[in-house]
PDB file of N, CA and C in Angstrom:
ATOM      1  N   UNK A   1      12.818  -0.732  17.644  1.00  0.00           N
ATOM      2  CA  UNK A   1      12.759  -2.106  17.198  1.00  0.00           C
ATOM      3  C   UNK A   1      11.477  -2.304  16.383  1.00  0.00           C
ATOM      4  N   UNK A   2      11.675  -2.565  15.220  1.00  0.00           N
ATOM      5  CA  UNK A   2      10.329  -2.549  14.302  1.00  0.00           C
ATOM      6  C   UNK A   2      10.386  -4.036  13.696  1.00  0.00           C
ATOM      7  N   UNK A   3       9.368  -4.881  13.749  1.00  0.00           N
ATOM      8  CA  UNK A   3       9.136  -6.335  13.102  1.00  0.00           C
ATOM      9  C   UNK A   3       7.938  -6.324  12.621  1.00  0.00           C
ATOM     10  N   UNK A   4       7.507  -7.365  12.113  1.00  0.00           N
ATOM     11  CA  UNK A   4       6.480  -7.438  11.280  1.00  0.00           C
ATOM     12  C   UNK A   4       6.085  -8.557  10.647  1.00  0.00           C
ATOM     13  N   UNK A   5       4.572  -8.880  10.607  1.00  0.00           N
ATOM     14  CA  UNK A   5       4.087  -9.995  10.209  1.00  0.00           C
ATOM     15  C   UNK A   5       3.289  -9.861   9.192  1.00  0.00           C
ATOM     16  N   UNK A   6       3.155 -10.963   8.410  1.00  0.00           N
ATOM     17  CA  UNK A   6       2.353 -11.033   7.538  1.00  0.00           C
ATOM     18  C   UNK A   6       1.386 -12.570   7.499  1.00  0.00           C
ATOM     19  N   UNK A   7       0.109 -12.504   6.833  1.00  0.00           N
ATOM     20  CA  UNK A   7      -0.497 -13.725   7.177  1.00  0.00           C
ATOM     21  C   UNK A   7      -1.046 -13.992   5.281  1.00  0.00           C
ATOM     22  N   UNK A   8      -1.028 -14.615   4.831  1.00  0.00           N
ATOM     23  CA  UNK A   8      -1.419 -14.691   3.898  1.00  0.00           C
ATOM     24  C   UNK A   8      -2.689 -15.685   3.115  1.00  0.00           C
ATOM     25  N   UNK A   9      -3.590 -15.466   2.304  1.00  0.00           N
ATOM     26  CA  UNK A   9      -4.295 -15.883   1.882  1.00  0.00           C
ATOM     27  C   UNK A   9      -5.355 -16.473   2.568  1.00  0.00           C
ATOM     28  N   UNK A  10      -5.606 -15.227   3.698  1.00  0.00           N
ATOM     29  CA  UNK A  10      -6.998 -15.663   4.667  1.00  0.00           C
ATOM     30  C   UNK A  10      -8.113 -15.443   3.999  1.00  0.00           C
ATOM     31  N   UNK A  11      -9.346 -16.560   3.992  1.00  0.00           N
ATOM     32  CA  UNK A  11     -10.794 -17.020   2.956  1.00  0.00           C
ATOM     33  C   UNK A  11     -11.469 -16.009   3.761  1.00  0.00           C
ATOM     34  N   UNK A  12     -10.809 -15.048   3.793  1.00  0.00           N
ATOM     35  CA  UNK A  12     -12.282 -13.631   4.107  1.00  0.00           C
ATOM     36  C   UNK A  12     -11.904 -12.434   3.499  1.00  0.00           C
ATOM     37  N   UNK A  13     -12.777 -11.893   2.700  1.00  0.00           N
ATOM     38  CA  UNK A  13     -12.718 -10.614   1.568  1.00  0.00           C
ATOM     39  C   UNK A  13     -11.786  -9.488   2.151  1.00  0.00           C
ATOM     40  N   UNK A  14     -11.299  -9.047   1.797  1.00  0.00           N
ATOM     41  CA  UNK A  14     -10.110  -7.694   2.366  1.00  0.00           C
ATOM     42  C   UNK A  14     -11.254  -6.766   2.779  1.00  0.00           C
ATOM     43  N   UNK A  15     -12.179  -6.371   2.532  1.00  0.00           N
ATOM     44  CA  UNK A  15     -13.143  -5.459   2.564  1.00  0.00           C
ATOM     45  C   UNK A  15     -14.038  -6.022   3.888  1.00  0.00           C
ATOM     46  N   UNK A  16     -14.239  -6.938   4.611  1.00  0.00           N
ATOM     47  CA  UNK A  16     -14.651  -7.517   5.486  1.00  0.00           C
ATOM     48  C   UNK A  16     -13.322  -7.032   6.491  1.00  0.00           C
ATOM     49  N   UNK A  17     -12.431  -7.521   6.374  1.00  0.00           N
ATOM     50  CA  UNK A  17     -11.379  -7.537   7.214  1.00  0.00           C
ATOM     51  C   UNK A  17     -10.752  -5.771   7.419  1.00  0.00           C
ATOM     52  N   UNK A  18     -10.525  -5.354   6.702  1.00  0.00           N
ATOM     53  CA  UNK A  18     -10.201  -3.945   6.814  1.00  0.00           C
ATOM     54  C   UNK A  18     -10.968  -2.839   7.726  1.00  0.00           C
ATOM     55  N   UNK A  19     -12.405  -3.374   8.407  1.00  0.00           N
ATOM     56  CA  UNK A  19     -13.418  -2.914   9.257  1.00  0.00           C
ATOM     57  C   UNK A  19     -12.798  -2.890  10.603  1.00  0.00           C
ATOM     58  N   UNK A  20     -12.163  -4.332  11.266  1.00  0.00           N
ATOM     59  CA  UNK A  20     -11.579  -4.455  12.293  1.00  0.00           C
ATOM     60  C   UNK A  20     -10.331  -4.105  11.791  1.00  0.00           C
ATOM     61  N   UNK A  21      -9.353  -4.374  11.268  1.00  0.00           N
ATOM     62  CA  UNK A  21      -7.619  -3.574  10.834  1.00  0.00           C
ATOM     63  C   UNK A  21      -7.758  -2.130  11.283  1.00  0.00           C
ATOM     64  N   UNK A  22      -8.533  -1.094  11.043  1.00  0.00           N
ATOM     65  CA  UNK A  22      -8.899  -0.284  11.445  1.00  0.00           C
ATOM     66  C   UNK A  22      -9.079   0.722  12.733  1.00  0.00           C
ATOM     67  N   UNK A  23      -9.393  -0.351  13.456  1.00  0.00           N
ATOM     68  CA  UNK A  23      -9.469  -0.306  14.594  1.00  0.00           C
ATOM     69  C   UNK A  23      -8.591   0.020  15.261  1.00  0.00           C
ATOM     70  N   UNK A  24      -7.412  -0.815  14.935  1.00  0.00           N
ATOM     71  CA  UNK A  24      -6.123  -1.128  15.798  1.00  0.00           C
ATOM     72  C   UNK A  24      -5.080  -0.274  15.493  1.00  0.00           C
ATOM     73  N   UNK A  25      -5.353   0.008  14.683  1.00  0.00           N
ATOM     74  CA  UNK A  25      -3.893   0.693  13.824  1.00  0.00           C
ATOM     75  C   UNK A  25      -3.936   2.132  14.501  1.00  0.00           C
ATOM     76  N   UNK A  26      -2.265   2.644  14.804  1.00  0.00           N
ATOM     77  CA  UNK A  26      -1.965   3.210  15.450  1.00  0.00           C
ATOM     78  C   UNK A  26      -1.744   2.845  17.441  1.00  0.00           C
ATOM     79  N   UNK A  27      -2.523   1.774  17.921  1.00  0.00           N
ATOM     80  CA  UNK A  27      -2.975   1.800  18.844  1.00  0.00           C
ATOM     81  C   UNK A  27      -1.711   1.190  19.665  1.00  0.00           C
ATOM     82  N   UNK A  28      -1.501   0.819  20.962  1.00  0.00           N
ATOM     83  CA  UNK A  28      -0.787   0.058  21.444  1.00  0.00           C
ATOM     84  C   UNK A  28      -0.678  -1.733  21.583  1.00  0.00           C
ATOM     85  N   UNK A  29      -0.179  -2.289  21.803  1.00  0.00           N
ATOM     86  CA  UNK A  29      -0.441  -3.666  21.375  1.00  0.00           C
ATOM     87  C   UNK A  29      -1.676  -4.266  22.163  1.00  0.00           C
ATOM     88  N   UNK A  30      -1.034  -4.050  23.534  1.00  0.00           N
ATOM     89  CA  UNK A  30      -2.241  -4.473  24.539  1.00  0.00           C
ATOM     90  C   UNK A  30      -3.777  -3.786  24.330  1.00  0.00           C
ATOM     91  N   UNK A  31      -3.921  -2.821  23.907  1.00  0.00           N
ATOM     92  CA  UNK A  31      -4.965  -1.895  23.370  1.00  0.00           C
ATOM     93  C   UNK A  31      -5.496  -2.625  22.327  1.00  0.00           C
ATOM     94  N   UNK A  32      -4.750  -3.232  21.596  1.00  0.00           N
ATOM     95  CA  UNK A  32      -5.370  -3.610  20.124  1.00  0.00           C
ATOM     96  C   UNK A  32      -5.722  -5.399  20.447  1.00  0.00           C
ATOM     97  N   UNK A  33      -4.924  -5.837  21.473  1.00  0.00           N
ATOM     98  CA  UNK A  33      -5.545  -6.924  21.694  1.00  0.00           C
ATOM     99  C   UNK A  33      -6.851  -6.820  22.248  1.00  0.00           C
ATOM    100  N   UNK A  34      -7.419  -6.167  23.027  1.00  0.00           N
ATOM    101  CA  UNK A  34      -8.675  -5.671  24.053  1.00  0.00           C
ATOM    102  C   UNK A  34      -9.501  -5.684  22.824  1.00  0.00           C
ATOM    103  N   UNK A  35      -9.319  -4.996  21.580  1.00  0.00           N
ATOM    104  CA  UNK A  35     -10.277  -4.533  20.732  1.00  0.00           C
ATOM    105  C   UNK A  35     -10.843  -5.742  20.222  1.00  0.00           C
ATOM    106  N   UNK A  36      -9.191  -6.409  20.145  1.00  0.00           N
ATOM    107  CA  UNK A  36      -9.331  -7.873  18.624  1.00  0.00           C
ATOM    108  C   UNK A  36     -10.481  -9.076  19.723  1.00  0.00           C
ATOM    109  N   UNK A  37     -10.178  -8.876  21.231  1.00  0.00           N
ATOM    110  CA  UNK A  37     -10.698 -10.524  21.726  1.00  0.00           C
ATOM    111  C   UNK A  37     -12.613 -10.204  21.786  1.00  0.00           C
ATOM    112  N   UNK A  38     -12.750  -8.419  21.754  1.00  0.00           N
ATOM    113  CA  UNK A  38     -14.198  -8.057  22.054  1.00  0.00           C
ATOM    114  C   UNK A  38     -15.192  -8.195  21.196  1.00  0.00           C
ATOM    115  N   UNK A  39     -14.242  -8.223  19.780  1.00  0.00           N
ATOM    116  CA  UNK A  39     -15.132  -7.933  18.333  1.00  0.00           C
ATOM    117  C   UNK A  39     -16.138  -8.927  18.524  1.00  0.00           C
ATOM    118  N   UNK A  40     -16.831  -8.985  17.726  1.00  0.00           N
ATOM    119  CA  UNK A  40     -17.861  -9.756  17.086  1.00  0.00           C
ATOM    120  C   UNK A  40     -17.565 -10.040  15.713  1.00  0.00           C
ATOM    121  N   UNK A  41     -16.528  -9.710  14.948  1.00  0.00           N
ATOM    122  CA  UNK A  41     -16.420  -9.585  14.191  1.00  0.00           C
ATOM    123  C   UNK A  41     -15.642 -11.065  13.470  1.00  0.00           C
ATOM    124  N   UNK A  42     -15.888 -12.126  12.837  1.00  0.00           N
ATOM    125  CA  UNK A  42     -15.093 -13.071  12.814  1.00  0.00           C
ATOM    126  C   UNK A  42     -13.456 -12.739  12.152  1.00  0.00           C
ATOM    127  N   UNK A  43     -13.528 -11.757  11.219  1.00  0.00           N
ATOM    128  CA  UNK A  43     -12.320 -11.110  11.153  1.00  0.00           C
ATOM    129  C   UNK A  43     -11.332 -10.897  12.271  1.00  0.00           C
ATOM    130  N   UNK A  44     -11.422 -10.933  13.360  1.00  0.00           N
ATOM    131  CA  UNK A  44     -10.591 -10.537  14.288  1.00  0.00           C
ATOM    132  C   UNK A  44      -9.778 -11.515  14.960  1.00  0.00           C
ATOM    133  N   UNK A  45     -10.382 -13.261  14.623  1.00  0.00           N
ATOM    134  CA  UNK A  45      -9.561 -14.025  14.853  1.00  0.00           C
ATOM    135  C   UNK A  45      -8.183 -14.188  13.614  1.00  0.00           C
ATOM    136  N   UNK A  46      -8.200 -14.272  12.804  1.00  0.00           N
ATOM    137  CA  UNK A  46      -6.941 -14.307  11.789  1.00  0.00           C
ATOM    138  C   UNK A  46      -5.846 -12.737  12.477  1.00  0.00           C
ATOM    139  N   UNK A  47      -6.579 -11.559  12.412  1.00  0.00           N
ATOM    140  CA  UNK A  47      -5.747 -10.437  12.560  1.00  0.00           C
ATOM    141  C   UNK A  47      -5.055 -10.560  14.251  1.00  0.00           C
ATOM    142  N   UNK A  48      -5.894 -11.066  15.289  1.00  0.00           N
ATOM    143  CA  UNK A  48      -5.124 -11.277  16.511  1.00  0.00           C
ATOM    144  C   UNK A  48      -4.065 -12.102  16.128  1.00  0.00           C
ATOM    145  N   UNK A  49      -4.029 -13.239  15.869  1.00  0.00           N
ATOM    146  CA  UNK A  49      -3.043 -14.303  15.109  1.00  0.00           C
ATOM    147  C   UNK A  49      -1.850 -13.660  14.764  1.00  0.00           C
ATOM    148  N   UNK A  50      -1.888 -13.171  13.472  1.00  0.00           N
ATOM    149  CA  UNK A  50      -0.713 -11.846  12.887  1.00  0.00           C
ATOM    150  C   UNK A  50      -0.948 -11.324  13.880  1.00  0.00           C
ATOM    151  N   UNK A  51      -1.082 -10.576  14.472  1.00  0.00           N
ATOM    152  CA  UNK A  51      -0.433  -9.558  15.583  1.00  0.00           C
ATOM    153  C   UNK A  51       0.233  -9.839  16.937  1.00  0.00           C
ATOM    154  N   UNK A  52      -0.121 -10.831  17.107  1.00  0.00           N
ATOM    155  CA  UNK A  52       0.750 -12.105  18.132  1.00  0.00           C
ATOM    156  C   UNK A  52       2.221 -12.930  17.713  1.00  0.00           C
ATOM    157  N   UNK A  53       2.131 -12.964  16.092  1.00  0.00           N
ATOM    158  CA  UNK A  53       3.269 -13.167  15.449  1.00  0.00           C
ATOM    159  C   UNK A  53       4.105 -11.933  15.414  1.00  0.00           C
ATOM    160  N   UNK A  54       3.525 -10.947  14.954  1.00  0.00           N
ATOM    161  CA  UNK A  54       4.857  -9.760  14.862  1.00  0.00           C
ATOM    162  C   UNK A  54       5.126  -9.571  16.201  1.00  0.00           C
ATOM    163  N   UNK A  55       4.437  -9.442  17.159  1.00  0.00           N
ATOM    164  CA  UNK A  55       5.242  -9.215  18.926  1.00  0.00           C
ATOM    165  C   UNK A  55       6.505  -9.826  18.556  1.00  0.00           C
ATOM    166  N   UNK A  56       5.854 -11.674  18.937  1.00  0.00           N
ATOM    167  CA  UNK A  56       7.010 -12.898  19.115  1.00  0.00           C
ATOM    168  C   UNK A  56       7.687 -12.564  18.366  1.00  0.00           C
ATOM    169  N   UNK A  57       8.184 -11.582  16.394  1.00  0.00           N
ATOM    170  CA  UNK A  57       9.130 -11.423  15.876  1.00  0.00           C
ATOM    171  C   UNK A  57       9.548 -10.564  16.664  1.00  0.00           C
ATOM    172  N   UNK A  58       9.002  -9.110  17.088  1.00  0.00           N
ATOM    173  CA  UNK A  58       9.878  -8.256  17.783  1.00  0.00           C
ATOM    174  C   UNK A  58      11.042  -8.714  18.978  1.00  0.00           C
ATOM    175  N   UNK A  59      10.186  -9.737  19.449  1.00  0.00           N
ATOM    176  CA  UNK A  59      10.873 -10.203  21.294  1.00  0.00           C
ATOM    177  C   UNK A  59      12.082 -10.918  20.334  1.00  0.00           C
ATOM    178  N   UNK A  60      11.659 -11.560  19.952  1.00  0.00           N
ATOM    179  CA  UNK A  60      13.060 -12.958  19.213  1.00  0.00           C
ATOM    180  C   UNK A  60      14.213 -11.943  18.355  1.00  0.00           C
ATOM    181  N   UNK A  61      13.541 -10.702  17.408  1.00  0.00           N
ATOM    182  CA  UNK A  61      15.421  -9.773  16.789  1.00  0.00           C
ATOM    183  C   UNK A  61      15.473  -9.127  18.262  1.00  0.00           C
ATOM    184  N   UNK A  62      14.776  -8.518  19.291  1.00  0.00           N
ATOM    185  CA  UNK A  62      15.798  -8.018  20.023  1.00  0.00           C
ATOM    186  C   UNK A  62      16.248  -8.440  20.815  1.00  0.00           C
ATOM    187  N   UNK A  63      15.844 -10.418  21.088  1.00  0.00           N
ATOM    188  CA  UNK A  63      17.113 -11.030  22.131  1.00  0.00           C
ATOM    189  C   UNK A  63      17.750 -11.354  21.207  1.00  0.00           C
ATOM    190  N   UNK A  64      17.627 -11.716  19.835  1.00  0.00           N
ATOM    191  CA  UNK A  64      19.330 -11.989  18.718  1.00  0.00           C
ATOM    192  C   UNK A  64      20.286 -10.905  18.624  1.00  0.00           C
ATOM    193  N   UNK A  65      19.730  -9.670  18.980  1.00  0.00           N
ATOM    194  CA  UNK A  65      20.527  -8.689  19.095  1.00  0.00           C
ATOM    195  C   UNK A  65      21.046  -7.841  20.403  1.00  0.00           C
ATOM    196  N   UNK A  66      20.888  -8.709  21.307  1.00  0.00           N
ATOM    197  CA  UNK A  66      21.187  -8.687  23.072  1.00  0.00           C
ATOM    198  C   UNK A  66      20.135  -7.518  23.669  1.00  0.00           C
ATOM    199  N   UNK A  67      19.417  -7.330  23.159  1.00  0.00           N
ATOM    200  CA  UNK A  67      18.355  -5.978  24.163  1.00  0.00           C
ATOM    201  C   UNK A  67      17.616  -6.869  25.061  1.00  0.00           C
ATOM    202  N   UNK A  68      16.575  -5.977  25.800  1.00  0.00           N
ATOM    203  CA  UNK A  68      15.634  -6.540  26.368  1.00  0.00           C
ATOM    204  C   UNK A  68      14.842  -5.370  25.838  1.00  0.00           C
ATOM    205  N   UNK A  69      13.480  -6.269  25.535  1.00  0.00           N
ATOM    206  CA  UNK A  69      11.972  -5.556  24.601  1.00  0.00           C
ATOM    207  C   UNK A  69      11.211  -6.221  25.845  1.00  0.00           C
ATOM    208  N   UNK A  70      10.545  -4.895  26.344  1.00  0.00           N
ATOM    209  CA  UNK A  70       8.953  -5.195  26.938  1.00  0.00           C
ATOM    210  C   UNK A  70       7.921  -5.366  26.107  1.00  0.00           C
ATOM    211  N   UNK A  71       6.828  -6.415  25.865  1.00  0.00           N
ATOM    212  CA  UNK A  71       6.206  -6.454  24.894  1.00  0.00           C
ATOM    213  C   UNK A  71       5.043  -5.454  24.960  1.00  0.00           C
ATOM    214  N   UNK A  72       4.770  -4.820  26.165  1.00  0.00           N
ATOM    215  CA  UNK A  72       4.101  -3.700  26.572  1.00  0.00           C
ATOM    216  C   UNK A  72       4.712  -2.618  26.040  1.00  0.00           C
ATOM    217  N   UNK A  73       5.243  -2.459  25.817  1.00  0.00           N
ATOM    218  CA  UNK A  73       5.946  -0.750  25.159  1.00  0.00           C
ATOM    219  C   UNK A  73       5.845  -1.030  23.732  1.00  0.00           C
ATOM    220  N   UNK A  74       5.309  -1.963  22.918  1.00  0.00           N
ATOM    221  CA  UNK A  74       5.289  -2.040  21.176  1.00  0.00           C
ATOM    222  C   UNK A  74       3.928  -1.098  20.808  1.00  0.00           C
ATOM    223  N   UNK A  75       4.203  -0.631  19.585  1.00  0.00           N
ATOM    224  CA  UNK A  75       2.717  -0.211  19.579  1.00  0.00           C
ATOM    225  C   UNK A  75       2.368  -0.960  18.063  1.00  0.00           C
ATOM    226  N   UNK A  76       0.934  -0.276  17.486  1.00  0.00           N
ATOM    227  CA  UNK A  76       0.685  -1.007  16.067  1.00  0.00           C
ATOM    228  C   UNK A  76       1.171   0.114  14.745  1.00  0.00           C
ATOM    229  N   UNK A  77       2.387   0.134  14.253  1.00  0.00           N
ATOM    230  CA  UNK A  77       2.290   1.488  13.243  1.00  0.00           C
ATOM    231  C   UNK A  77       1.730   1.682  12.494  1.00  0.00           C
ATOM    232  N   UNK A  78       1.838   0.158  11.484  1.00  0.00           N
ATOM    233  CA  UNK A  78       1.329   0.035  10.471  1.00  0.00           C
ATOM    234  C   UNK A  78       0.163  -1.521  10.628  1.00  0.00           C
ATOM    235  N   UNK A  79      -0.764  -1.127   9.279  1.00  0.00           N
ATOM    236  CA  UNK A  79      -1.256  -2.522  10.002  1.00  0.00           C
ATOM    237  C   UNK A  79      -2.789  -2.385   8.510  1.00  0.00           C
ATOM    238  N   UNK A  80      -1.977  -2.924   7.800  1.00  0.00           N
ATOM    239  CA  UNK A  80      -2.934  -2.983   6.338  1.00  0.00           C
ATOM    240  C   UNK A  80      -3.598  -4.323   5.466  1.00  0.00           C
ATOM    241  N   UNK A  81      -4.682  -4.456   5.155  1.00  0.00           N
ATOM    242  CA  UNK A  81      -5.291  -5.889   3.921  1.00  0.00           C
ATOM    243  C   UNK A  81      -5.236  -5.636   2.548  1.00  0.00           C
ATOM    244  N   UNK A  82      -4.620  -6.588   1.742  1.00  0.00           N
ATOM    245  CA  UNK A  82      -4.445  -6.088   0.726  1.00  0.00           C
ATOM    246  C   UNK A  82      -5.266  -7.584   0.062  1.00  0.00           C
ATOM    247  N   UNK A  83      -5.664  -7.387  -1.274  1.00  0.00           N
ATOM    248  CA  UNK A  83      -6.442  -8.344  -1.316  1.00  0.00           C
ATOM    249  C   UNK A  83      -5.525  -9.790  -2.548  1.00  0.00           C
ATOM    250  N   UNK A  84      -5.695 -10.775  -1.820  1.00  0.00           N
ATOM    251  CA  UNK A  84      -5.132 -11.845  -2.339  1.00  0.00           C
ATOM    252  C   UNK A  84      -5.873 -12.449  -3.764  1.00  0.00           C
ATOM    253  N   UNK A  85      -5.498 -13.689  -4.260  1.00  0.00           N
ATOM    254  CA  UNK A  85      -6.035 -14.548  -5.200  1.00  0.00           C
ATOM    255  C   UNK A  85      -7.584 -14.723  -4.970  1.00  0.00           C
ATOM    256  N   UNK A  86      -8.357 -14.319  -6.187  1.00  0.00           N
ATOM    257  CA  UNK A  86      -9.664 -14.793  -6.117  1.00  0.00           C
ATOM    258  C   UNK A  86      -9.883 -16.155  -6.477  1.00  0.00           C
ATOM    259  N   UNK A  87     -10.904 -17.323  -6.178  1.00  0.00           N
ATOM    260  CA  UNK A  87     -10.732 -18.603  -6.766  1.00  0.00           C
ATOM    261  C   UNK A  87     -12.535 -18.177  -7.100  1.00  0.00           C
ATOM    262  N   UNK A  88     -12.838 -18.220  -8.228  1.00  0.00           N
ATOM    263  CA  UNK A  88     -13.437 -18.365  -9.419  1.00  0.00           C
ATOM    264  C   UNK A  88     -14.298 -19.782  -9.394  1.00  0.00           C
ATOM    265  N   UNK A  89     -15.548 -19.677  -9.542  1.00  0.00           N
ATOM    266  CA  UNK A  89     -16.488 -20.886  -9.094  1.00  0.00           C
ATOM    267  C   UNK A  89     -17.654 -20.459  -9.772  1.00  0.00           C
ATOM    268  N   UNK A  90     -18.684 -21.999 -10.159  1.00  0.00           N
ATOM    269  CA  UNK A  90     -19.786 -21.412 -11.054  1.00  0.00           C
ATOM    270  C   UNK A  90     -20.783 -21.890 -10.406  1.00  0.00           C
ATOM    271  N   UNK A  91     -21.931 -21.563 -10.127  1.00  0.00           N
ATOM    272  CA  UNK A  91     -22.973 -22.080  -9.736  1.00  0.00           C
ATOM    273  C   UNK A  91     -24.429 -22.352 -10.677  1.00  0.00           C
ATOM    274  N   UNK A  92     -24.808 -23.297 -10.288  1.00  0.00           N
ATOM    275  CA  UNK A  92     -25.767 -23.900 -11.684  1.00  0.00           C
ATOM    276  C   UNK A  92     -27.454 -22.579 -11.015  1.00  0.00           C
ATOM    277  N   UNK A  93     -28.042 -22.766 -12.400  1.00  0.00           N
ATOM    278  CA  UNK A  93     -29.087 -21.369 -11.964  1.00  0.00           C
ATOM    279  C   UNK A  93     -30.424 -22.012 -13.359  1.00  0.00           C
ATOM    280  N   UNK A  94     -31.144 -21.437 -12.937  1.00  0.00           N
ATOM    281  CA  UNK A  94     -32.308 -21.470 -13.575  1.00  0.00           C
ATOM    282  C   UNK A  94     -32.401 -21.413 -14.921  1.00  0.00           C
ATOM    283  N   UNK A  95     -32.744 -22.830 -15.727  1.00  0.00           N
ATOM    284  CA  UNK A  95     -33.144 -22.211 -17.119  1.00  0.00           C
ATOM    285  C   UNK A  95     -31.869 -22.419 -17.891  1.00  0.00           C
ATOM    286  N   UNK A  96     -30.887 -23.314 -17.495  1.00  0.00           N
ATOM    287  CA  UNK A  96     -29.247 -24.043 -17.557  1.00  0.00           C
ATOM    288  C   UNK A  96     -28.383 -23.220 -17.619  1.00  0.00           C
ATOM    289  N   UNK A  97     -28.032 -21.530 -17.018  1.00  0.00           N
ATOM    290  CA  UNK A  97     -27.650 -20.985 -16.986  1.00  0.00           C
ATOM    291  C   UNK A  97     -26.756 -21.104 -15.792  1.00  0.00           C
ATOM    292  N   UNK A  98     -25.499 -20.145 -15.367  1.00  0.00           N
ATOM    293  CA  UNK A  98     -24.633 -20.422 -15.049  1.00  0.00           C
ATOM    294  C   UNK A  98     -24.685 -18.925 -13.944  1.00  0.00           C
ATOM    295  N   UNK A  99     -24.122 -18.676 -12.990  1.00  0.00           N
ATOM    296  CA  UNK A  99     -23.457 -17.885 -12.316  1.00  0.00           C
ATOM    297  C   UNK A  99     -22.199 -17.586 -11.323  1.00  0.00           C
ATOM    298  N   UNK A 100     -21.685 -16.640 -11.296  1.00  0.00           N
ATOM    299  CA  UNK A 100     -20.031 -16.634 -11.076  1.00  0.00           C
ATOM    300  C   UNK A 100     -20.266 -16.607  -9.631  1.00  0.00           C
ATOM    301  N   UNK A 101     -19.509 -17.150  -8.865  1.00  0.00           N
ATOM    302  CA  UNK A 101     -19.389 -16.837  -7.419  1.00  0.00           C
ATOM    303  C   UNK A 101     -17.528 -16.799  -7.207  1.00  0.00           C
ATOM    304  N   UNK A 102     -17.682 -15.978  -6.606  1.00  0.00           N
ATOM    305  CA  UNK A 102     -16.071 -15.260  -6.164  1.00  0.00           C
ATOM    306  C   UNK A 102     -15.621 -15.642  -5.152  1.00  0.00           C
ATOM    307  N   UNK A 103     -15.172 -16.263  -4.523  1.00  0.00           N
ATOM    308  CA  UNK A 103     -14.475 -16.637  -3.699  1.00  0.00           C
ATOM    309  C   UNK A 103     -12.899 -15.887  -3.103  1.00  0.00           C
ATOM    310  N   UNK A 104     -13.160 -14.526  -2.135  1.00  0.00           N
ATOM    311  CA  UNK A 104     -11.780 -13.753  -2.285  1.00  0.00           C
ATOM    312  C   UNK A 104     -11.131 -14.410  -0.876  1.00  0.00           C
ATOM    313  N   UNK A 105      -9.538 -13.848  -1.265  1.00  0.00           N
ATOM    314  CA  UNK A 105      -8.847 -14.404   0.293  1.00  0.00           C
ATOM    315  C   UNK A 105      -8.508 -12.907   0.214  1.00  0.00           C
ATOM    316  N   UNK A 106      -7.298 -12.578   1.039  1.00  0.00           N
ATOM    317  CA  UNK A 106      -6.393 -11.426   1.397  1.00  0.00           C
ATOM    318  C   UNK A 106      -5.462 -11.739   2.345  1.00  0.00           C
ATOM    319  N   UNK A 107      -4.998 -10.734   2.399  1.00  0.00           N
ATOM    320  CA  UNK A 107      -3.049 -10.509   2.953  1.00  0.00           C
ATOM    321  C   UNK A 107      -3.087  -9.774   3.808  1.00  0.00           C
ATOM    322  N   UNK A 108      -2.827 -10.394   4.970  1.00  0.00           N
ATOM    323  CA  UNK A 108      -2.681  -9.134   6.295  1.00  0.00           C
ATOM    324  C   UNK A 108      -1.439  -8.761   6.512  1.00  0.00           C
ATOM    325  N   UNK A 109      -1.127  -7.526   6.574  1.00  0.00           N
ATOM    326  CA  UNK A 109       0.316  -7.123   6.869  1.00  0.00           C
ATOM    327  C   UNK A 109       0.045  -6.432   8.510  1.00  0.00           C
ATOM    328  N   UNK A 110       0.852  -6.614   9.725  1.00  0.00           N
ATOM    329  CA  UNK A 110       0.848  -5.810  10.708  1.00  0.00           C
ATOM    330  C   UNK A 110       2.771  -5.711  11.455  1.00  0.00           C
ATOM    331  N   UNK A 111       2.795  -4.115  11.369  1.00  0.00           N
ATOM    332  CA  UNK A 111       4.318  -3.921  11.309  1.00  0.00           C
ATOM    333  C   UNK A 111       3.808  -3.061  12.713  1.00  0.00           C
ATOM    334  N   UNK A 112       4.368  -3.749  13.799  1.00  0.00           N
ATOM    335  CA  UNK A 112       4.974  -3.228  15.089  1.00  0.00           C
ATOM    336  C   UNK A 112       6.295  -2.421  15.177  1.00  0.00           C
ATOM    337  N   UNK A 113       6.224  -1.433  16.471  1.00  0.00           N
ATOM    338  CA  UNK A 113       7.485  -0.496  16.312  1.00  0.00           C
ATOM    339  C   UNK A 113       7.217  -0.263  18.158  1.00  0.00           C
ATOM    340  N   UNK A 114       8.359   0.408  18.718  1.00  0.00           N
ATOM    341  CA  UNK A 114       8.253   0.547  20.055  1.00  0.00           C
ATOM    342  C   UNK A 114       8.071   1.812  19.873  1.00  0.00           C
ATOM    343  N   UNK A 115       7.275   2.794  21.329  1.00  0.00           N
ATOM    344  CA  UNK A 115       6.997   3.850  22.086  1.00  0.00           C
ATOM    345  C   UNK A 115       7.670   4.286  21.523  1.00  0.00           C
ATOM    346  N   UNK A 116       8.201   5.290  20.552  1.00  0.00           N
ATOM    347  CA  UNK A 116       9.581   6.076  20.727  1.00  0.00           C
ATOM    348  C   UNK A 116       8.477   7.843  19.970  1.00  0.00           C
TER     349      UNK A 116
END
C-alpha cells in the first residue's frame, strides 16, 4: 500500500529543509516521527505535518479498498524538497541604492509504502 503527500509552498528554503528530510527517509514512520518531534530544527514542523498526511492517506485507500493497514508497519520510501516559487523583494541600502532579497518557499513530497 503506497500513498503519498505533498505540502506545498512552505516559506522555508529547500536547502534548510532537506537537512531534516534526510533524516527520515528510508526510516519507519514511528522512527521518523521520534526524529521530526526532537529536532531543533524549525523545519521539522511543516515535514511532521506531510508525513501525518500521507499515513491518514495510506489508512483512508486501504479502508476504501476493504484491508486493514497498521499504521505501524508503513515505512518512509521516498521523501524529497524540491524548491518552489521565489518572491523577489528590494530592500532600500546606502547611497539610494537598492538590494535583492529572495524570499524562497519549497515542495515537500513524502511517499509512504508498507514493510514488504
Amino acid at each position: 500500500m503506497e500513498a503519498r503527500a505533498v505540502a506545498k509552498n512552505i516559506r522555508m528554503s529547500a536547502r534548510k529543509m532537506r537537512l531534516v528530510i534526510d533524516e527520515i527517509r528510508g526510516e519507519s514512520v514511528n522512527d521518523a516521527y521520534g526524529v521530526l518531534q526532537f529536532s531543533k530544527k524549525k523545519a521539522s514542523e511543516p515535514i511532521q505535518k506531510c508525513l501525518k498526511s500521507a499515513v491518514s492517506n495510506a489508512v483512508y485507500q486501504a479502508d476504501e479498498e476493504g484491508e486493514v493497514l497498521d499504521a505501524d508497519e508503513l515505512r518512509v520510501r521516498e521523501a524529497y524538497v524540491d524548491e518552489g516559487p521565489t518572491m523577489k523583494r528590494w530592500m532600500p541600502r546606502a547611497f539610494g541604492r537598492a538590494t535583492p532579497i529572495n524570499k524562497r518557499t519549497s515542495h515537500v513530497t513524502i511517499v509512504v509504502d508498507t514493510k514488504e
